[in-house]
N, C-alpha and C. Protein backbone atom coordinates (compact mmCIF):
# COMPACT_ATOMS: atom_id res chain seq x y z
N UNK A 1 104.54 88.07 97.69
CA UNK A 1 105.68 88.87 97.27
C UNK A 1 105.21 89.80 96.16
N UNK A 2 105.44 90.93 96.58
CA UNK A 2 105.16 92.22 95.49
C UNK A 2 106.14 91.55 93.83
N UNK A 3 105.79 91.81 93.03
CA UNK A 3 106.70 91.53 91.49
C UNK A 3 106.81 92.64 90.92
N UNK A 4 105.73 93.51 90.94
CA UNK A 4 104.96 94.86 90.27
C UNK A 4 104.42 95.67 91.02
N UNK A 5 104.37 97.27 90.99
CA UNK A 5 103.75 97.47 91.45
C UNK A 5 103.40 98.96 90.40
N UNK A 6 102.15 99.15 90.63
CA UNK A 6 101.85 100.75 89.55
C UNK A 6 100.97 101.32 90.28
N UNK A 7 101.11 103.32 90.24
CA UNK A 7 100.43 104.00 90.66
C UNK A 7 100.00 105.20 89.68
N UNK A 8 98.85 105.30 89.37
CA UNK A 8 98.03 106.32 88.54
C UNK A 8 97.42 107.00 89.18
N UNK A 9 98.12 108.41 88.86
CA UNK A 9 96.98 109.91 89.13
C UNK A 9 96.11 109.68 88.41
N UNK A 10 95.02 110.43 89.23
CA UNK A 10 93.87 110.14 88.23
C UNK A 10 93.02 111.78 89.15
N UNK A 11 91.96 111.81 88.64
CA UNK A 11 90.69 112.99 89.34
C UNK A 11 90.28 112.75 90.67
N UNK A 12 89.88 113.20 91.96
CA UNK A 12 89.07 112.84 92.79
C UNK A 12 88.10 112.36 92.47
N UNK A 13 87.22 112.91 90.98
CA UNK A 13 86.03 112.37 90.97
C UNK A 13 85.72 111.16 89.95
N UNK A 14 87.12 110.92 89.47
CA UNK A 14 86.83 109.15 89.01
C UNK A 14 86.87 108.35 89.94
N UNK A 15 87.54 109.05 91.43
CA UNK A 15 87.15 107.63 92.21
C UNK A 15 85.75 106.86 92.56
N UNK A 16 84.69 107.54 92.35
CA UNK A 16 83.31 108.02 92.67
C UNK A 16 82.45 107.73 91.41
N UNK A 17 83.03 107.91 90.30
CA UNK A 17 82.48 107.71 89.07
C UNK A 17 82.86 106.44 88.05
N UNK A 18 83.99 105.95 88.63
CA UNK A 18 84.08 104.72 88.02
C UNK A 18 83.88 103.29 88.73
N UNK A 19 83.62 102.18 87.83
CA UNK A 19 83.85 100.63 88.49
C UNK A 19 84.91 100.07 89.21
N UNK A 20 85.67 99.70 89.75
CA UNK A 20 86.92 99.07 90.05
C UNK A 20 87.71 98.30 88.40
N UNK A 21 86.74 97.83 88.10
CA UNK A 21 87.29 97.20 86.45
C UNK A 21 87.55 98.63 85.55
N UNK A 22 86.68 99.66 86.00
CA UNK A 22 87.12 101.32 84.79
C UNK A 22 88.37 101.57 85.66
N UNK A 23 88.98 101.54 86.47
CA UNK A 23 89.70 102.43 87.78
C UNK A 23 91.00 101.57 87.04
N UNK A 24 91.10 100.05 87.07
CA UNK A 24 92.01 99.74 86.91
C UNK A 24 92.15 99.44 85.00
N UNK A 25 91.80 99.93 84.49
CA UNK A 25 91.85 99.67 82.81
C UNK A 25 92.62 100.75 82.82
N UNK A 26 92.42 102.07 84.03
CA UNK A 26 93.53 103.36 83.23
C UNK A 26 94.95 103.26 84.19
N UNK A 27 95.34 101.98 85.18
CA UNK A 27 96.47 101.71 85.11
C UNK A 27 97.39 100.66 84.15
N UNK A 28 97.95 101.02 83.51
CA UNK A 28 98.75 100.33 82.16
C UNK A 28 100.07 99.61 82.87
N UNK A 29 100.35 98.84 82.64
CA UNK A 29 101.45 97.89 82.68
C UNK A 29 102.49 98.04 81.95
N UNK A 30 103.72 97.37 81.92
CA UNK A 30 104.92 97.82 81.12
C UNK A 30 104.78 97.82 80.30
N UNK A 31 103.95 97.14 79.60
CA UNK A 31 104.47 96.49 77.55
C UNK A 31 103.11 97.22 77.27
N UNK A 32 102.30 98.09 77.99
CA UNK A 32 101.40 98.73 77.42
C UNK A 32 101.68 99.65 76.30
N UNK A 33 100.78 99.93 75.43
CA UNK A 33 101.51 101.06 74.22
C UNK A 33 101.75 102.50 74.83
N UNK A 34 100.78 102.65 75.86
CA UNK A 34 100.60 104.36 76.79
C UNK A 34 101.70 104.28 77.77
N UNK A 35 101.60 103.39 78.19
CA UNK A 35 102.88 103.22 79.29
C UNK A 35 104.18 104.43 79.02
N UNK A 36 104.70 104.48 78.22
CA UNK A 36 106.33 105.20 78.08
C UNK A 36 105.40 106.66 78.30
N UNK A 37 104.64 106.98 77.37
CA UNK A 37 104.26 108.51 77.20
C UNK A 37 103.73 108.92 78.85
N UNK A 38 102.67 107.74 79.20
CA UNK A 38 102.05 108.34 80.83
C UNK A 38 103.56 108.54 81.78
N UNK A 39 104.22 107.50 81.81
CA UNK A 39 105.36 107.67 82.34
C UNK A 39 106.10 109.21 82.05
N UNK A 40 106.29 109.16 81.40
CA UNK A 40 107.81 110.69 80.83
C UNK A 40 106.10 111.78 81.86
N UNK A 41 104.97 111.15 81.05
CA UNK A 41 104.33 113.16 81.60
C UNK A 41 104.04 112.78 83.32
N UNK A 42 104.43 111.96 83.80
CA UNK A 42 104.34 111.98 85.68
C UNK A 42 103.00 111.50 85.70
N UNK A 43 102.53 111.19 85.17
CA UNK A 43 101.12 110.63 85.67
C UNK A 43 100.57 109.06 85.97
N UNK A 44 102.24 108.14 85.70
CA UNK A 44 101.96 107.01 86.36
C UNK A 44 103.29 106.58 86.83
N UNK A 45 103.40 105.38 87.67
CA UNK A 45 105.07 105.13 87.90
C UNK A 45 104.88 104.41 88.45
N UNK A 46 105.87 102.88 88.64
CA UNK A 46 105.96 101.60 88.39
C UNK A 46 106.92 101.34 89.25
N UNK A 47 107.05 100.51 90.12
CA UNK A 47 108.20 99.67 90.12
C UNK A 47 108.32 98.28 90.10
N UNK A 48 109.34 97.24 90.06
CA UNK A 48 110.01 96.35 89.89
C UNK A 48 110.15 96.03 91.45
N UNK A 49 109.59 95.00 91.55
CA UNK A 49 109.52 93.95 92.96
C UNK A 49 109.78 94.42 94.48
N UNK A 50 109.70 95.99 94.54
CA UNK A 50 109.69 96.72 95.86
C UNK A 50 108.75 96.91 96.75
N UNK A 51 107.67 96.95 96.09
CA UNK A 51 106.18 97.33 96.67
C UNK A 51 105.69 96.96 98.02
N UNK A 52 106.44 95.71 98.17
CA UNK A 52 106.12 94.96 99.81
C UNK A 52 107.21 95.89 100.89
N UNK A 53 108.36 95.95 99.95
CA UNK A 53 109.35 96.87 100.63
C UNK A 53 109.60 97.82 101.01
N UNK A 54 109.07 98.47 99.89
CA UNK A 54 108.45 100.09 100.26
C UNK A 54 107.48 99.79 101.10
N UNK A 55 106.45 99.28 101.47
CA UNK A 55 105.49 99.32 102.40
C UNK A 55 105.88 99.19 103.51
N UNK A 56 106.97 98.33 103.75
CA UNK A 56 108.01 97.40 105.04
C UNK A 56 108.52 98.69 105.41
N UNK A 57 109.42 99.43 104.79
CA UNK A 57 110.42 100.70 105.00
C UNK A 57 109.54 101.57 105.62
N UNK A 58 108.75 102.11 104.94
CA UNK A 58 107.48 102.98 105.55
C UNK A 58 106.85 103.16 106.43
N UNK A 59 106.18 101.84 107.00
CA UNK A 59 105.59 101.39 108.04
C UNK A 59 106.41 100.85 109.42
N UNK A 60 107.54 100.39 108.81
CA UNK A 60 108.38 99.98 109.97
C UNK A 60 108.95 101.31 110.49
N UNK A 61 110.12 102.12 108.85
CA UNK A 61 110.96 103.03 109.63
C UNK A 61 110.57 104.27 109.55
N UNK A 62 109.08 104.51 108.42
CA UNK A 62 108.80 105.84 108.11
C UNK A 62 108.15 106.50 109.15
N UNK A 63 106.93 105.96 109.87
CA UNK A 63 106.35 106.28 110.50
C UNK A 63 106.90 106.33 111.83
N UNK A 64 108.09 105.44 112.00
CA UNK A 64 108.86 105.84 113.65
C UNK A 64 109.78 107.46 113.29
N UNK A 65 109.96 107.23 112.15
CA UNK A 65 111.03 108.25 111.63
C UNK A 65 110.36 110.24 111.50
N UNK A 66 109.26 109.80 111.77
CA UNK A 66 108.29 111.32 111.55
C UNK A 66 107.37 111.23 112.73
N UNK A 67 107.88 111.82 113.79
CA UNK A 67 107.52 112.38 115.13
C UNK A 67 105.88 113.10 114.72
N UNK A 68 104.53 112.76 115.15
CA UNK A 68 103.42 113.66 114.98
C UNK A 68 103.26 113.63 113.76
N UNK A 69 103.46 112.00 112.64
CA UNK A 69 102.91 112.50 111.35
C UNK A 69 101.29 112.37 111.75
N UNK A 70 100.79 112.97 110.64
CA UNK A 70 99.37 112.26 110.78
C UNK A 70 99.10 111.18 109.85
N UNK A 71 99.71 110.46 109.33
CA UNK A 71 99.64 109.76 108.35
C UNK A 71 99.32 108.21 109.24
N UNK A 72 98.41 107.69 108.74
CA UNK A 72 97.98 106.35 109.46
C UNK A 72 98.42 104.79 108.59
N UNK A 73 98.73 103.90 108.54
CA UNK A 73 98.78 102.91 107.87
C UNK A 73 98.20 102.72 106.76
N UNK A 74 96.43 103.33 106.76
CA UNK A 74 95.12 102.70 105.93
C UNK A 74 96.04 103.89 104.55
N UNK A 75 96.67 105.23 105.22
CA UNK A 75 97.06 106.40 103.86
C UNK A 75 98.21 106.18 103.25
N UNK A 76 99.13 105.29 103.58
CA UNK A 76 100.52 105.11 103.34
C UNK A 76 100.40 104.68 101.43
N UNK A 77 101.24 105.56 101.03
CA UNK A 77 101.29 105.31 99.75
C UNK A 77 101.35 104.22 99.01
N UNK A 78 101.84 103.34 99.55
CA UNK A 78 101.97 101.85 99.07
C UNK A 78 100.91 100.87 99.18
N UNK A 79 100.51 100.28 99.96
CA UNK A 79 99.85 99.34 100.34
C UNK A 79 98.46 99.79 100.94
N UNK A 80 98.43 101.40 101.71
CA UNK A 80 97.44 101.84 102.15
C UNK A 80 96.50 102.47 101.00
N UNK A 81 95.08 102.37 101.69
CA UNK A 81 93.66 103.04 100.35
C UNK A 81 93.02 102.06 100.73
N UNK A 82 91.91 103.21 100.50
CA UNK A 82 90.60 101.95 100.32
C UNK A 82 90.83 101.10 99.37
N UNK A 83 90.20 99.62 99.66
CA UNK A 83 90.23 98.32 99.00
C UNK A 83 89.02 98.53 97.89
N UNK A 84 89.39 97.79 96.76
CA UNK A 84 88.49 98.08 95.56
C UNK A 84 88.84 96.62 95.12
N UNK A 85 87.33 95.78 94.84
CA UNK A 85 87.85 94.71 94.09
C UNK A 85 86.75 94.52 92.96
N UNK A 86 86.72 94.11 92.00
CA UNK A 86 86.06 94.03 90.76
C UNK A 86 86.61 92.98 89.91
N UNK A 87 85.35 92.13 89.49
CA UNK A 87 85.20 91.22 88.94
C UNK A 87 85.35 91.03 87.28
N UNK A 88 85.80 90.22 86.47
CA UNK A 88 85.80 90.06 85.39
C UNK A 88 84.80 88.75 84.90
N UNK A 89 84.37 88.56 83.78
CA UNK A 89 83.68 87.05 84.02
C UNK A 89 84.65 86.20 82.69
N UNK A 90 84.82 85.47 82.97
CA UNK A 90 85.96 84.28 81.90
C UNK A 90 84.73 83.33 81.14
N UNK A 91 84.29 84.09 80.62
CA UNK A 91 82.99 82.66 79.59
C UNK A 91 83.37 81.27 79.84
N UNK A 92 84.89 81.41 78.95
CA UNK A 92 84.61 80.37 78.01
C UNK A 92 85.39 79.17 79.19
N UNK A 93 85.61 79.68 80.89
CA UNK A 93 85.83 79.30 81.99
C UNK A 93 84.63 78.85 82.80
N UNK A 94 83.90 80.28 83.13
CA UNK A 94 82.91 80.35 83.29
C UNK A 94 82.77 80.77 85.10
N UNK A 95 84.10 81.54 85.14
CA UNK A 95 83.76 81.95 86.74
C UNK A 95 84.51 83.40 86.90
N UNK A 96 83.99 84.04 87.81
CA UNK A 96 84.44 85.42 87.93
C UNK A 96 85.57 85.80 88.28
N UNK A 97 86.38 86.42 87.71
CA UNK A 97 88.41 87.14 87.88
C UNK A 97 88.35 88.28 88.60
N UNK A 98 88.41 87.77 89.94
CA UNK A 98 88.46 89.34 90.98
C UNK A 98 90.02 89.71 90.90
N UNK A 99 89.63 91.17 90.85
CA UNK A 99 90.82 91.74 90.91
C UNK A 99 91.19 93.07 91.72
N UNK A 100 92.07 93.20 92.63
CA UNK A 100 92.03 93.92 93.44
C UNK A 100 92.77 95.49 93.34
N UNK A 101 92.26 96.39 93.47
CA UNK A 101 93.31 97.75 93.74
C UNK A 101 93.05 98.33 95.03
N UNK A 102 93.74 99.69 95.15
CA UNK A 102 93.88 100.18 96.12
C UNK A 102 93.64 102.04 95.75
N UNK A 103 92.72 102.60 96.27
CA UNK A 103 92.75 104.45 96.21
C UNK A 103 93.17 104.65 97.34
N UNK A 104 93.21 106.17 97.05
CA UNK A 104 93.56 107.47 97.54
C UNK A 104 93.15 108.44 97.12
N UNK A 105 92.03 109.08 98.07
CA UNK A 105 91.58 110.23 97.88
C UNK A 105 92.29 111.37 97.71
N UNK A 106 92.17 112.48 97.43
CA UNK A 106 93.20 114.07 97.21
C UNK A 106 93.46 113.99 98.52
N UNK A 107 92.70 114.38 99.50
CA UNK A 107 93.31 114.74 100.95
C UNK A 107 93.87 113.70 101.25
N UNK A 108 93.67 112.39 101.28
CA UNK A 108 94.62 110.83 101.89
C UNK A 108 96.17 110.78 100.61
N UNK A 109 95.97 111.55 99.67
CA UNK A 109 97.26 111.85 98.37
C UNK A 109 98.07 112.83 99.00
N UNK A 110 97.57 113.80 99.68
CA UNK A 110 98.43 115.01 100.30
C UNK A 110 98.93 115.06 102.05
N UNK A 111 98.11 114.17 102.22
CA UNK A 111 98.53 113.43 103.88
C UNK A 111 99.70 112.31 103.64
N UNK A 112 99.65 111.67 102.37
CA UNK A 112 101.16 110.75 102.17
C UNK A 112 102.39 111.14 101.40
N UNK A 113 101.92 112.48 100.62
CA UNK A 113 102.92 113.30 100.25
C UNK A 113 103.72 114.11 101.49
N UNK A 114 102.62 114.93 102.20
CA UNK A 114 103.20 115.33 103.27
C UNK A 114 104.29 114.60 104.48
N UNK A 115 104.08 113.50 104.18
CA UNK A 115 104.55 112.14 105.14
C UNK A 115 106.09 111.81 104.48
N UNK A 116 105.81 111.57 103.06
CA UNK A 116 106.68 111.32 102.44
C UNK A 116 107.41 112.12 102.79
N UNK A 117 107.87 113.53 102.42
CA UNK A 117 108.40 114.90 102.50
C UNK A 117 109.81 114.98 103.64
N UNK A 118 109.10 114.59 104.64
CA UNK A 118 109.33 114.81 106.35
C UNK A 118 110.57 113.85 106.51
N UNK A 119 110.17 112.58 105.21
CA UNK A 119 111.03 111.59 105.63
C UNK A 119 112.23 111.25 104.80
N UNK A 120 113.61 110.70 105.34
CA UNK A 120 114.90 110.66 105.02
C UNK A 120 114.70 109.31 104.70
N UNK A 121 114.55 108.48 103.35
CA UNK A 121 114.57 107.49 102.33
C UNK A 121 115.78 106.66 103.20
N UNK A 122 116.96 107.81 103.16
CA UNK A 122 117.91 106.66 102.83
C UNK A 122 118.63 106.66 104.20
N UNK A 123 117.80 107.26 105.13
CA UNK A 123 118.49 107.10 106.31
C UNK A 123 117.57 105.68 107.46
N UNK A 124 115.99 105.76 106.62
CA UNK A 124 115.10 104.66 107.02
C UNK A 124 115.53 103.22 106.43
N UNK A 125 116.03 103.79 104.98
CA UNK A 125 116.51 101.99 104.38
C UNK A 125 117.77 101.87 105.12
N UNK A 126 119.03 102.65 105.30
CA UNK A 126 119.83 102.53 106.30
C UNK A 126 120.05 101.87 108.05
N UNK A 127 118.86 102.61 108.45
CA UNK A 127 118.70 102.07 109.83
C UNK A 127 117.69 100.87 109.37
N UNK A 128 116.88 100.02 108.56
CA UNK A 128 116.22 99.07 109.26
C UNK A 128 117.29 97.84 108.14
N UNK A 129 118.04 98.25 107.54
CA UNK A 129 119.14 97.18 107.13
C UNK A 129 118.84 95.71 107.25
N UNK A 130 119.10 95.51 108.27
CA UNK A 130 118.63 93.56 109.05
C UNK A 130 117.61 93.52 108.85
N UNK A 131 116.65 94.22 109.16
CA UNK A 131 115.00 94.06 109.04
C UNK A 131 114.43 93.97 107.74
N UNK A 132 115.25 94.54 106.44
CA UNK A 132 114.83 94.60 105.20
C UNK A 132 115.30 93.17 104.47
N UNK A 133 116.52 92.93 104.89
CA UNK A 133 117.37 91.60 104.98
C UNK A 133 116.03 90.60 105.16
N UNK A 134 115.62 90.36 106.67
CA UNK A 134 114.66 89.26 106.78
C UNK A 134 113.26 89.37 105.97
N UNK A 135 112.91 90.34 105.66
CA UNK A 135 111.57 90.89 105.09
C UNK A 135 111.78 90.26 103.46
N UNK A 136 113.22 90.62 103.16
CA UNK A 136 113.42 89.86 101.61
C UNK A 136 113.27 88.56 101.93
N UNK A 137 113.94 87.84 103.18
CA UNK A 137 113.82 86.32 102.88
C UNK A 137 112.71 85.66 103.33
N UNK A 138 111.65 86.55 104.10
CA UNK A 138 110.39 85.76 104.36
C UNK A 138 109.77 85.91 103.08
N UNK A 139 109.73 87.06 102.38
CA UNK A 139 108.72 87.18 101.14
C UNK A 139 109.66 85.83 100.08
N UNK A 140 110.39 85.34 100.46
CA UNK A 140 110.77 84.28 99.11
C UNK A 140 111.46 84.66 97.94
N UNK A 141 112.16 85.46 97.93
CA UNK A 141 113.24 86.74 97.01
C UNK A 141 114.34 85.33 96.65
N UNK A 142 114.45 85.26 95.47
CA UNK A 142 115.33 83.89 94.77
C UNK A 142 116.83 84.73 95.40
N UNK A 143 117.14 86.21 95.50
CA UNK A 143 118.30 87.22 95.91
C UNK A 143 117.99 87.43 97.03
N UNK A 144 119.19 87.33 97.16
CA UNK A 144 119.22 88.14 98.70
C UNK A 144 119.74 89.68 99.14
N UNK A 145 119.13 90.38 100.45
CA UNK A 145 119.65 91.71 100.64
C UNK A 145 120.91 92.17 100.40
N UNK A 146 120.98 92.86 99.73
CA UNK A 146 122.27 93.91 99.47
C UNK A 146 122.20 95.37 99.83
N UNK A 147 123.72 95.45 99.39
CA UNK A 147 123.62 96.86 99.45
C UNK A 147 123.36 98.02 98.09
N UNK A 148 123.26 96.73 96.68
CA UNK A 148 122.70 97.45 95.67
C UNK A 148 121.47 97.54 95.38
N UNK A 149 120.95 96.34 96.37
CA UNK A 149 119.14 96.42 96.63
C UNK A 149 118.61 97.72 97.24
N UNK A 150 119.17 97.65 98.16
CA UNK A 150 119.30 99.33 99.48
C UNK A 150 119.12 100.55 98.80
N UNK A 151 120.38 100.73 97.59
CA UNK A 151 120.61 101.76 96.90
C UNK A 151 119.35 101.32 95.95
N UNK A 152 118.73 100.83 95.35
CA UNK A 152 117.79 101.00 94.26
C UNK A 152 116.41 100.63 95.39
N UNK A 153 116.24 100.79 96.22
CA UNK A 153 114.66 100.38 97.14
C UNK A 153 114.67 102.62 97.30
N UNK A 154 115.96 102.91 97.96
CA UNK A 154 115.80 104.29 97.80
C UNK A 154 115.54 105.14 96.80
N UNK A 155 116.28 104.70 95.63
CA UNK A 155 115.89 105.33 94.44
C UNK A 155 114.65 105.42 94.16
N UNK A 156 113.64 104.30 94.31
CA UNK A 156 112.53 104.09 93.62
C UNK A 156 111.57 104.77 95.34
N UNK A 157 111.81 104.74 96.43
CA UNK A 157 111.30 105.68 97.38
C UNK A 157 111.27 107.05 96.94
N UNK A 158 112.78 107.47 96.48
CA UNK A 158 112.38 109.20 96.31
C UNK A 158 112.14 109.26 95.43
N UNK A 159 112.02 108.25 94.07
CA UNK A 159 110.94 108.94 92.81
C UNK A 159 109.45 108.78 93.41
N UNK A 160 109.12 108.07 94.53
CA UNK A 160 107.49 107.88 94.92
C UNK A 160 107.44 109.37 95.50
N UNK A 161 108.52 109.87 96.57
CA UNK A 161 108.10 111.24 96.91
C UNK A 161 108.02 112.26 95.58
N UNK A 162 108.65 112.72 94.70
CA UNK A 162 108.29 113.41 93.88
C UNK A 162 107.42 112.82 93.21
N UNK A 163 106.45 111.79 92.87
CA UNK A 163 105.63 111.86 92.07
C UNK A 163 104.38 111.76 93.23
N UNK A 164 103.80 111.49 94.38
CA UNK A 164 102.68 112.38 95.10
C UNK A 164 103.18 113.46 95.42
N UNK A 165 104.32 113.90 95.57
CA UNK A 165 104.56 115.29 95.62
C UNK A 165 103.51 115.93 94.49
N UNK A 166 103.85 115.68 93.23
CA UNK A 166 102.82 116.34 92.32
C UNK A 166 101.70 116.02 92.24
N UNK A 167 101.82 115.48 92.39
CA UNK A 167 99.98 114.37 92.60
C UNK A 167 99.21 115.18 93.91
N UNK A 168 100.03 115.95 94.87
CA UNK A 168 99.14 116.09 95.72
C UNK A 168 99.21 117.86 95.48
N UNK A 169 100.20 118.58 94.89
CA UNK A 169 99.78 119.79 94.43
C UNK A 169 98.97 119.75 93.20
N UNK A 170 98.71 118.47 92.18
CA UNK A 170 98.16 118.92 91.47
C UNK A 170 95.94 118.73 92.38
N UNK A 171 96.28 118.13 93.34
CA UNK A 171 94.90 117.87 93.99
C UNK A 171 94.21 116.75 93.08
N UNK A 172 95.17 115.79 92.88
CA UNK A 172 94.65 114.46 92.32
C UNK A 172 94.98 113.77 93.14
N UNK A 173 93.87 112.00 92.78
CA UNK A 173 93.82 110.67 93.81
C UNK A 173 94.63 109.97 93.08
N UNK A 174 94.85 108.87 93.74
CA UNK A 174 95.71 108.01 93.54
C UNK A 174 94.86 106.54 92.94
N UNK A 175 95.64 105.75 92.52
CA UNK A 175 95.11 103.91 92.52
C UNK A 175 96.26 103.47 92.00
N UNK A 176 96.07 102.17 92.73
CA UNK A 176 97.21 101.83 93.00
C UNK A 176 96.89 100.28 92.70
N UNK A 177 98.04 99.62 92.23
CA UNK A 177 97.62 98.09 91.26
C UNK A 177 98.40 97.67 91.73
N UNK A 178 98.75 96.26 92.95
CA UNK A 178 99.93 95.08 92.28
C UNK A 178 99.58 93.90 92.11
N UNK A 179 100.74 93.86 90.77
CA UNK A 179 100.58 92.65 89.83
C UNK A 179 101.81 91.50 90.38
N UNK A 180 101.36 90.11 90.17
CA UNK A 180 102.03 89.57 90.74
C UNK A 180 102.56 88.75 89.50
């Protein structure tokens, strides 16, 4: 079950130039001190326990919902990117803390913006209704589907389209963190 989920613009060429442990040190978490400021300037954005959902919505209703996207599963803003995992070492444990993210290259940032764009949020959380319903109760959700869940799974969909929206005119990659 998604709890967290965060996405940081970043350069095409930190994807290439950094570790998986550098990649994910410049995504910040809520109670981070940078957090509020990256937030307000668009250059990171968060949500609260959707991340599996948004991926569910997307993949189930986005991609039936956009006739000839080119957008493939591996580019989907959520869950799709190359896999990045990087290790931490715990001494005073004494075994290695893998930890996993997810990129997006500029062109795989502007192939899920473009995707995004095409698609009607609230007509995909609308039509897969029942399906989002069971998707909450297999992932183990203490709540169950609503219709104020519905209304805030969309909200936090069309702030994801405007923020690769900019992300993909500004010709920046993506990485992508969830925390559980």
């Amino acid at each position: 079950m998604s709890v967290d989920f965060f996405w940081r613009r970043v350069t095409g060429r930190s994807l290439d130039e950094l570790t998986p442990g550098e990649l994910l040190a410049l995504v910040p978490h809520w109670f981070d001190a940078e957090f509020p400021s990256l937030r307000a300037a668009g250059t990171v954005m968060a949500v609260e326990r959707h991340g599996d959902l948004m991926h569910f919505a997307l993949l189930e209703g986005g991609v039936a919902a956009v006739p000839g996207a080119r957008i493939r599963a591996a580019q989907l803003p959520v869950l799709g990117g190359e896999r990045r995992t990087g290790g931490e070492e715990v001494s005073e444990h004494g075994f290695v803390f893998e930890r996993e993210l997810r990129v997006l290259r500029p062109e795989e940032v502007r192939d899920a913006s473009a995707f995004l764009q095409q698609l009607s949020v609230d007509e995909v959380v609308t039509d897969l209704d029942a399906e989002l319903a069971e998707e909450v109760d297999s992932l183990g959700f203490a709540t169950p589907w609503s219709q104020a869940w519905a209304a805030s799974l969309i909200a936090d969909l069309e702030a994801l389209k405007t923020f690769f929206a900019a992300a993909a005119t500004a010709g920046d990659a993506m990485v992508k963190f969830e925390s559980e």
